[in-house]
C-alpha atoms as a PDB file:
ATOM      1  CA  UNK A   1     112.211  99.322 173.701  1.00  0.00           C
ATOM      2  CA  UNK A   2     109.432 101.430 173.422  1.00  0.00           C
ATOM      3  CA  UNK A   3     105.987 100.488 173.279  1.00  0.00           C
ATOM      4  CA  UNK A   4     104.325  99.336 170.346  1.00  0.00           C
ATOM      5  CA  UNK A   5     101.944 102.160 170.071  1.00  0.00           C
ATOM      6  CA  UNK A   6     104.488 104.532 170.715  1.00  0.00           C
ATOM      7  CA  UNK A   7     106.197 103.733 167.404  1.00  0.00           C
ATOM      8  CA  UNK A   8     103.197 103.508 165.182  1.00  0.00           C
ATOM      9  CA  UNK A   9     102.609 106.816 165.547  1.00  0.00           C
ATOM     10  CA  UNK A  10     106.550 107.619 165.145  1.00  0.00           C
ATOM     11  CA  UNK A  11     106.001 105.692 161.716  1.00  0.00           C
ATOM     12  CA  UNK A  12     102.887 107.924 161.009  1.00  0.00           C
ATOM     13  CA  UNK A  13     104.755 111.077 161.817  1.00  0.00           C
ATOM     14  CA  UNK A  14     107.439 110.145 159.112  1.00  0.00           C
ATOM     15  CA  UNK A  15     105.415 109.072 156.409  1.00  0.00           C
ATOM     16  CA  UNK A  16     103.797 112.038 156.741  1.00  0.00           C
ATOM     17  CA  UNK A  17     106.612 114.168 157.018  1.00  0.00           C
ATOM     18  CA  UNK A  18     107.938 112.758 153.388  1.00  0.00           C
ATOM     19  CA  UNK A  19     104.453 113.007 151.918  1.00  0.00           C
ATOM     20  CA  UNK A  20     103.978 116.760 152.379  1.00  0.00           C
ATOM     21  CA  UNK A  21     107.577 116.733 150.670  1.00  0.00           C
ATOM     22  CA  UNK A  22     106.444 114.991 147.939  1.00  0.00           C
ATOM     23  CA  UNK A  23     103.458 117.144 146.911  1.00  0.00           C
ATOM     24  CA  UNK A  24     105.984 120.820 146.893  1.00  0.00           C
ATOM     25  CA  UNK A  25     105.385 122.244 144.033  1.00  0.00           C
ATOM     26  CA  UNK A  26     108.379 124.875 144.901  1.00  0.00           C
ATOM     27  CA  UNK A  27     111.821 124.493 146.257  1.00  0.00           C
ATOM     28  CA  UNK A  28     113.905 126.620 148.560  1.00  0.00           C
ATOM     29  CA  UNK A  29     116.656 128.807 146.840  1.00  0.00           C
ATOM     30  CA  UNK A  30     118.934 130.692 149.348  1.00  0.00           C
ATOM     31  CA  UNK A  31     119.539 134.353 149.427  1.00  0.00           C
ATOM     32  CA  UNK A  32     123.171 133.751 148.023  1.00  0.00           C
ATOM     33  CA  UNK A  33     121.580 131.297 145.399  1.00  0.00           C
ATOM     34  CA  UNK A  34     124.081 132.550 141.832  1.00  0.00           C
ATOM     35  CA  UNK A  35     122.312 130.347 138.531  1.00  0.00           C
ATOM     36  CA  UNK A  36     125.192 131.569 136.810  1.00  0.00           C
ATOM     37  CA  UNK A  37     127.587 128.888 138.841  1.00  0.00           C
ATOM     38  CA  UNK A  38     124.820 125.889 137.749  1.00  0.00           C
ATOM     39  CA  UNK A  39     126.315 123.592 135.314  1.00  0.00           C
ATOM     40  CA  UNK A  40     124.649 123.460 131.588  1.00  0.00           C
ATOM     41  CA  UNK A  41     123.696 120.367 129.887  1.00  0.00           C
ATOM     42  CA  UNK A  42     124.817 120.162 126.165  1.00  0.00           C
ATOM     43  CA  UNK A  43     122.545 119.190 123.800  1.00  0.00           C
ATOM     44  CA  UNK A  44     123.773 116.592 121.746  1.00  0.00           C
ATOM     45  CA  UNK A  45     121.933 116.152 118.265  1.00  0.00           C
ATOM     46  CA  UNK A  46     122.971 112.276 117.656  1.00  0.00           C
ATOM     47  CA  UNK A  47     121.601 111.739 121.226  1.00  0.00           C
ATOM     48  CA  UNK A  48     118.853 108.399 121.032  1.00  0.00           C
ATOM     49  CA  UNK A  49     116.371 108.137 123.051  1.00  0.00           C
ATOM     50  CA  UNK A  50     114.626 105.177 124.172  1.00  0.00           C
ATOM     51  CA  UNK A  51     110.714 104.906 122.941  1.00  0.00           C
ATOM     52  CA  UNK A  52     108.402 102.829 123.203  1.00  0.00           C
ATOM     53  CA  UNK A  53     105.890 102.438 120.016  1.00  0.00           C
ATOM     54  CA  UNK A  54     103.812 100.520 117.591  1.00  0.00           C
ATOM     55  CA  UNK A  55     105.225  99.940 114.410  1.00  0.00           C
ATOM     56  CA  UNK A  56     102.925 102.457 111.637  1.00  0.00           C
ATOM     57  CA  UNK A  57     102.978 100.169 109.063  1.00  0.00           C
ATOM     58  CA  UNK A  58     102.855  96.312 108.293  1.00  0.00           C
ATOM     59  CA  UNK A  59     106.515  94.968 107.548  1.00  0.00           C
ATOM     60  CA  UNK A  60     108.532  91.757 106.381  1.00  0.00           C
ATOM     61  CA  UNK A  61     112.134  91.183 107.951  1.00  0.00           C
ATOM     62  CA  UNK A  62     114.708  90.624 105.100  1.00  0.00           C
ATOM     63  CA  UNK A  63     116.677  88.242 107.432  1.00  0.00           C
ATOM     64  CA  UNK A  64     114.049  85.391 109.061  1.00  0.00           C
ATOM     65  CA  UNK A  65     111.129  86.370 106.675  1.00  0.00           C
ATOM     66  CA  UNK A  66     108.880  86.784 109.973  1.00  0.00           C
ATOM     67  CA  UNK A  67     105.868  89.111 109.262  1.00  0.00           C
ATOM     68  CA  UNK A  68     105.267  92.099 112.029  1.00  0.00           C
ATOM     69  CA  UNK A  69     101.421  93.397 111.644  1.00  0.00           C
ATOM     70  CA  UNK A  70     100.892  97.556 112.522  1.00  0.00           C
ATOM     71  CA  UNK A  71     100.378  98.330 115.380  1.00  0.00           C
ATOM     72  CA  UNK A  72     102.868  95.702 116.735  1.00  0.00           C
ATOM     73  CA  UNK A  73     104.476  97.148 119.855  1.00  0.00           C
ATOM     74  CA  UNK A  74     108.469  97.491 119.948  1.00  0.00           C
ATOM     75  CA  UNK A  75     111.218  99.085 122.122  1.00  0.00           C
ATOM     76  CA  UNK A  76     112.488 101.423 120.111  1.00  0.00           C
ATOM     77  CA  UNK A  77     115.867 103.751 119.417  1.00  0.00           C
ATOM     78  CA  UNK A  78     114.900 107.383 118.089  1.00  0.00           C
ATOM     79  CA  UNK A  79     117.434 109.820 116.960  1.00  0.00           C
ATOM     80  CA  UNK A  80     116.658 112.824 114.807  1.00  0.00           C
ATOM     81  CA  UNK A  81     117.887 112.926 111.219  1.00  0.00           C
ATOM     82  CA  UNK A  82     120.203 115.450 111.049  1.00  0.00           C
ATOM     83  CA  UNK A  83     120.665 117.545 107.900  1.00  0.00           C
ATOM     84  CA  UNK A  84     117.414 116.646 106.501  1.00  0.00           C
ATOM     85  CA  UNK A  85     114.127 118.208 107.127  1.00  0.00           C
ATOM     86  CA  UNK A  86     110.618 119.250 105.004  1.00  0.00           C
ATOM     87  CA  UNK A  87     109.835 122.806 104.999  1.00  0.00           C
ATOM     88  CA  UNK A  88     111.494 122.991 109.101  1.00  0.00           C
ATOM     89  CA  UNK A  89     109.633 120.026 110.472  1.00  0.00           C
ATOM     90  CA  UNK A  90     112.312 117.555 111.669  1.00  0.00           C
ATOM     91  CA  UNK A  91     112.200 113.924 110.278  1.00  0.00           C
ATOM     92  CA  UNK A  92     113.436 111.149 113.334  1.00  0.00           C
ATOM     93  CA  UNK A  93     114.498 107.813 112.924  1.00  0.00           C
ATOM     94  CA  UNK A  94     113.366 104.856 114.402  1.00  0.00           C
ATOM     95  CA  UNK A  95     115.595 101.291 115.128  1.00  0.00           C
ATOM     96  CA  UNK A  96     114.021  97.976 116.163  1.00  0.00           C
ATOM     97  CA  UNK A  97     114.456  94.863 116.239  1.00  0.00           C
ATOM     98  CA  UNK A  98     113.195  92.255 114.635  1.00  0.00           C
ATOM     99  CA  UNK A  99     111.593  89.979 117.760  1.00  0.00           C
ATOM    100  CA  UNK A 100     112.749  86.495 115.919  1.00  0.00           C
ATOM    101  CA  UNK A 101     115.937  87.143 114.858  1.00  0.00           C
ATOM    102  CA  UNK A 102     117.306  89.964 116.248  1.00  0.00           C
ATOM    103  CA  UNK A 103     117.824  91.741 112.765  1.00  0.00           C
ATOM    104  CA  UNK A 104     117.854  95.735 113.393  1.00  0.00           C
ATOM    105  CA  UNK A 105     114.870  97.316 111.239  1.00  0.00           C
ATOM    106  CA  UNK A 106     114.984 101.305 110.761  1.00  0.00           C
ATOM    107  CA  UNK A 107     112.695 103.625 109.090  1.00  0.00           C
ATOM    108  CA  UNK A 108     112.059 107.274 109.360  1.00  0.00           C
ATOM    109  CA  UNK A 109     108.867 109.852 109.123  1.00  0.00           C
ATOM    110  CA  UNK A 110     107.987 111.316 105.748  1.00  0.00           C
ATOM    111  CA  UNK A 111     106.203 114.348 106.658  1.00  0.00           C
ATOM    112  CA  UNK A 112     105.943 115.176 103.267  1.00  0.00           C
ATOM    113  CA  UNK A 113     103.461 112.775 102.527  1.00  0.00           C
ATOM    114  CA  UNK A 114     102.197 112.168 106.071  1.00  0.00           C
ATOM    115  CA  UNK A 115     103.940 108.386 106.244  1.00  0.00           C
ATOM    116  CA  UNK A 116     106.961 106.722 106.863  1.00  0.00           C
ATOM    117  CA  UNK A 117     109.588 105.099 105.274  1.00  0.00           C
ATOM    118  CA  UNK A 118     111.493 101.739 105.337  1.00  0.00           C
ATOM    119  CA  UNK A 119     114.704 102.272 105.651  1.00  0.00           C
ATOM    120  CA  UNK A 120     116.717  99.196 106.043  1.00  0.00           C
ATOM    121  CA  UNK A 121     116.457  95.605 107.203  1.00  0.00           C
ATOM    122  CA  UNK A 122     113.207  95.406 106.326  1.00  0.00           C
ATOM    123  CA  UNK A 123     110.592  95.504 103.162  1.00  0.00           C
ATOM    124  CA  UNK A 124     107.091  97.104 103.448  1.00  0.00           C
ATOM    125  CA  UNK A 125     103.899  94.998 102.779  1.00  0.00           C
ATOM    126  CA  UNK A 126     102.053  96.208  99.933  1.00  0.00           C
ATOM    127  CA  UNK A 127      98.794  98.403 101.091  1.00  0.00           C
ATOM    128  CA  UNK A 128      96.214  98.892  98.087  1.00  0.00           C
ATOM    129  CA  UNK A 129      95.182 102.388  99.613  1.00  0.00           C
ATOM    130  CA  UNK A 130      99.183 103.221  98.520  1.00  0.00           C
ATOM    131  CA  UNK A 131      98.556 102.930  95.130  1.00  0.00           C
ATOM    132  CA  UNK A 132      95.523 104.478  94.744  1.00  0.00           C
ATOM    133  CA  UNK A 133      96.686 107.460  96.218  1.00  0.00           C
ATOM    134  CA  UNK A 134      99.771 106.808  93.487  1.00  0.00           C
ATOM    135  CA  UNK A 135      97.433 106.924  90.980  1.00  0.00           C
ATOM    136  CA  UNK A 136      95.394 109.720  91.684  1.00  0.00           C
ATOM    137  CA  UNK A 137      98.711 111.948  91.880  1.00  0.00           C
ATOM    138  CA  UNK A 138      99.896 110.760  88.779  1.00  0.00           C
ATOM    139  CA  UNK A 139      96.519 111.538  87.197  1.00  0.00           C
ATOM    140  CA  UNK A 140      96.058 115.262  89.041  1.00  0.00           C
ATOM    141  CA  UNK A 141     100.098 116.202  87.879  1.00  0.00           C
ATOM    142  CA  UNK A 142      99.692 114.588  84.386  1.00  0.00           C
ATOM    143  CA  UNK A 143      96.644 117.036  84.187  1.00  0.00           C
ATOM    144  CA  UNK A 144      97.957 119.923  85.541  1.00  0.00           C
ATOM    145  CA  UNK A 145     100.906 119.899  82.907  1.00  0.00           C
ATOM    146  CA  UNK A 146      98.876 119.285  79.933  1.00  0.00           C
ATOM    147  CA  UNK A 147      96.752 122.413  81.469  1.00  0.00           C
ATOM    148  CA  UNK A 148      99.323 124.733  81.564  1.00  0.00           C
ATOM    149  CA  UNK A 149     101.006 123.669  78.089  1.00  0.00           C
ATOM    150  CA  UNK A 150      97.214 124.266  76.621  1.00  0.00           C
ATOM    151  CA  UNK A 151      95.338 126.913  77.391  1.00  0.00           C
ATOM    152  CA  UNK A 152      92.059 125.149  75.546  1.00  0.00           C
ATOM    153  CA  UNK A 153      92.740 121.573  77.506  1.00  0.00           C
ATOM    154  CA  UNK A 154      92.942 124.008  80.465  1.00  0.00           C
ATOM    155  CA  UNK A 155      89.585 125.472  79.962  1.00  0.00           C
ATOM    156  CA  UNK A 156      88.043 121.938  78.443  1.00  0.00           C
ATOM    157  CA  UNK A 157      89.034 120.424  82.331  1.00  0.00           C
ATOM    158  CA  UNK A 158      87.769 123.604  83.976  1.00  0.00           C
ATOM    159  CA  UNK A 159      84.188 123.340  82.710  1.00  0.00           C
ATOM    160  CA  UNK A 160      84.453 119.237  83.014  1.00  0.00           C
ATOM    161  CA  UNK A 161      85.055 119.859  86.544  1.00  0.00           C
ATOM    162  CA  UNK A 162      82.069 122.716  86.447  1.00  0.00           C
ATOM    163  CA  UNK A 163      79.890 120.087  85.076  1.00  0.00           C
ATOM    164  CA  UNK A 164      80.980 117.407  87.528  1.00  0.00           C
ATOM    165  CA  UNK A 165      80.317 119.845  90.482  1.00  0.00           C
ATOM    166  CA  UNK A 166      76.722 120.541  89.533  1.00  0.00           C
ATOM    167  CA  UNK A 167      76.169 117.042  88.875  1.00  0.00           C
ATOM    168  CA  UNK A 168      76.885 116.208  92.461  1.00  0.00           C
ATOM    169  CA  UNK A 169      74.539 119.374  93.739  1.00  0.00           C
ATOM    170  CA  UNK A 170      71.653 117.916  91.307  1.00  0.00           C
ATOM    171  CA  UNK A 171      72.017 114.655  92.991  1.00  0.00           C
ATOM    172  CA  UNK A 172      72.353 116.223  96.672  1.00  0.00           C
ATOM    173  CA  UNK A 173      69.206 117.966  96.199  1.00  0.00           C
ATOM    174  CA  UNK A 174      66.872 114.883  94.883  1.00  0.00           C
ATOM    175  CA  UNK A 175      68.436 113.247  97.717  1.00  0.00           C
ATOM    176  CA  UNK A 176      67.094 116.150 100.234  1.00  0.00           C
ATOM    177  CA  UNK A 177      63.563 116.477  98.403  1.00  0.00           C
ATOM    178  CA  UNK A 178      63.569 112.341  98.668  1.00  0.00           C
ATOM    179  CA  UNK A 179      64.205 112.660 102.410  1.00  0.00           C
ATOM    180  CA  UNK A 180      61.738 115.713 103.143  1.00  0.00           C
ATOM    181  CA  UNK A 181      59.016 113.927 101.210  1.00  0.00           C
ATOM    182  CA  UNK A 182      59.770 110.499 103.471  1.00  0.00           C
ATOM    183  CA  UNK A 183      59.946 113.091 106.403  1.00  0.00           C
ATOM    184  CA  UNK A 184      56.202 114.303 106.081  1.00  0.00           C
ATOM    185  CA  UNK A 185      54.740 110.725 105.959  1.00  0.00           C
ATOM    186  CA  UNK A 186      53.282 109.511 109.198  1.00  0.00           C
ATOM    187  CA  UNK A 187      53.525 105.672 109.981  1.00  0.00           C
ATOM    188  CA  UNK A 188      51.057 106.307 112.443  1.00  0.00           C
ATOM    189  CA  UNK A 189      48.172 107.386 109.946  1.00  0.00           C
ATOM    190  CA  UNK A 190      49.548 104.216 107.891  1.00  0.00           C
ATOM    191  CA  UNK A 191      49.061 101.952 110.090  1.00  0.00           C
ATOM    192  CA  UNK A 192      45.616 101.939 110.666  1.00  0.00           C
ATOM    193  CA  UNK A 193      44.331 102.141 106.857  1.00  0.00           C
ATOM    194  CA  UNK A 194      46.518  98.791 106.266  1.00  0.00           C
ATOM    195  CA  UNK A 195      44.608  96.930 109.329  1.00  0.00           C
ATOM    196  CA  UNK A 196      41.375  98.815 107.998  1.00  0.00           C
ATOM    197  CA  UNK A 197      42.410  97.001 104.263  1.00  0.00           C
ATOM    198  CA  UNK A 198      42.664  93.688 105.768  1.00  0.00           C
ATOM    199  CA  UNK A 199      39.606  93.570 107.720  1.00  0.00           C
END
């Protein structure tokens, strides 16, 4: 048996030896080294891959009723949707499961409108900010068609808008001259003529 010591420093030797390995940036290729006889992986497009996330958006599960809030964090399945895509961005998919009852919840990106949408097994919790941003849409495309059936509504909602614009400038310059004239007082010179008042 050899002496303690003796194999300490055997163990130090080793470790070392396999933590130089670790940090190689490079490996070894012999001379007769052919990358033509390496095997290729297929890609395979209904491939999932296992994520894990927070669910984007607040959510209800059809099944047990159980709320899950945004932001909720989930194991997840994500597989691209094939065939359908917005101007060449790909859209993926997402599965989870419900973490009461098991029930499988999917929903996939929008990138049209920056969001996502519920697929299945669940419904989506109404969010005000949704329908505002409904409404505004619906206002700027109702607009926009009576503009280009009418050339004189067309021209009425360009100088409303004109007006509008200088409207805000008016009030962004009162607020500067407010601030400037707020800028040039001195609470130091005030402060003595208010003591000076009392005495």
């Amino acid at each position: 048996a050899r002496p303690r010591r003796a194999r300490r420093a055997a163990a130090r030797r080793d470790h070392a030896a396999t933590m130089g390995e670790r940090k190689v940036l490079n490996r070894y290729f012999p001379p007769d080294f052919d990358p033509l006889l390496v095997p290729k992986k297929k890609w395979d497009p209904y491939k999932q891959v296992e994520v894990r996330m927070m669910i984007p958006f607040s959510l209800q599960c059809i099944k047990c009723g159980e709320y899950m809030y945004r932001g909720k964090k989930f194991n997840s399945r994500k597989e691209d949707v094939i065939g359908d895509d917005y101007l060449g961005i790909k859209k993926y998919r997402f599965y989870i499961k419900c973490c009461v009852c098991n029930n499988e919840i999917a929903f996939k990106t929008d990138p049209q409108n920056q969001d996502y949408v519920c697929e299945s097994g669940a419904t989506r919790n109404f969010e005000s900010w949704r329908q505002q941003d409904d409404r505004e849409k619906a206002f700027e495309d109702e607009r926009n068609q009576n503009n280009e059936q009418n050339a004189m509504a067309a021209l009425e909602s360009r100088t409303l808008d004109s007006k509008i614009e200088m409207d805000i400038l008016d009030a962004l310059d009162e607020i500067k001259a407010y601030n400037e004239r707020h800028e040039r007082v001195d609470p130091g010179k005030l402060a003595p003529r208010a003591d000076g008042a009392a005495a």
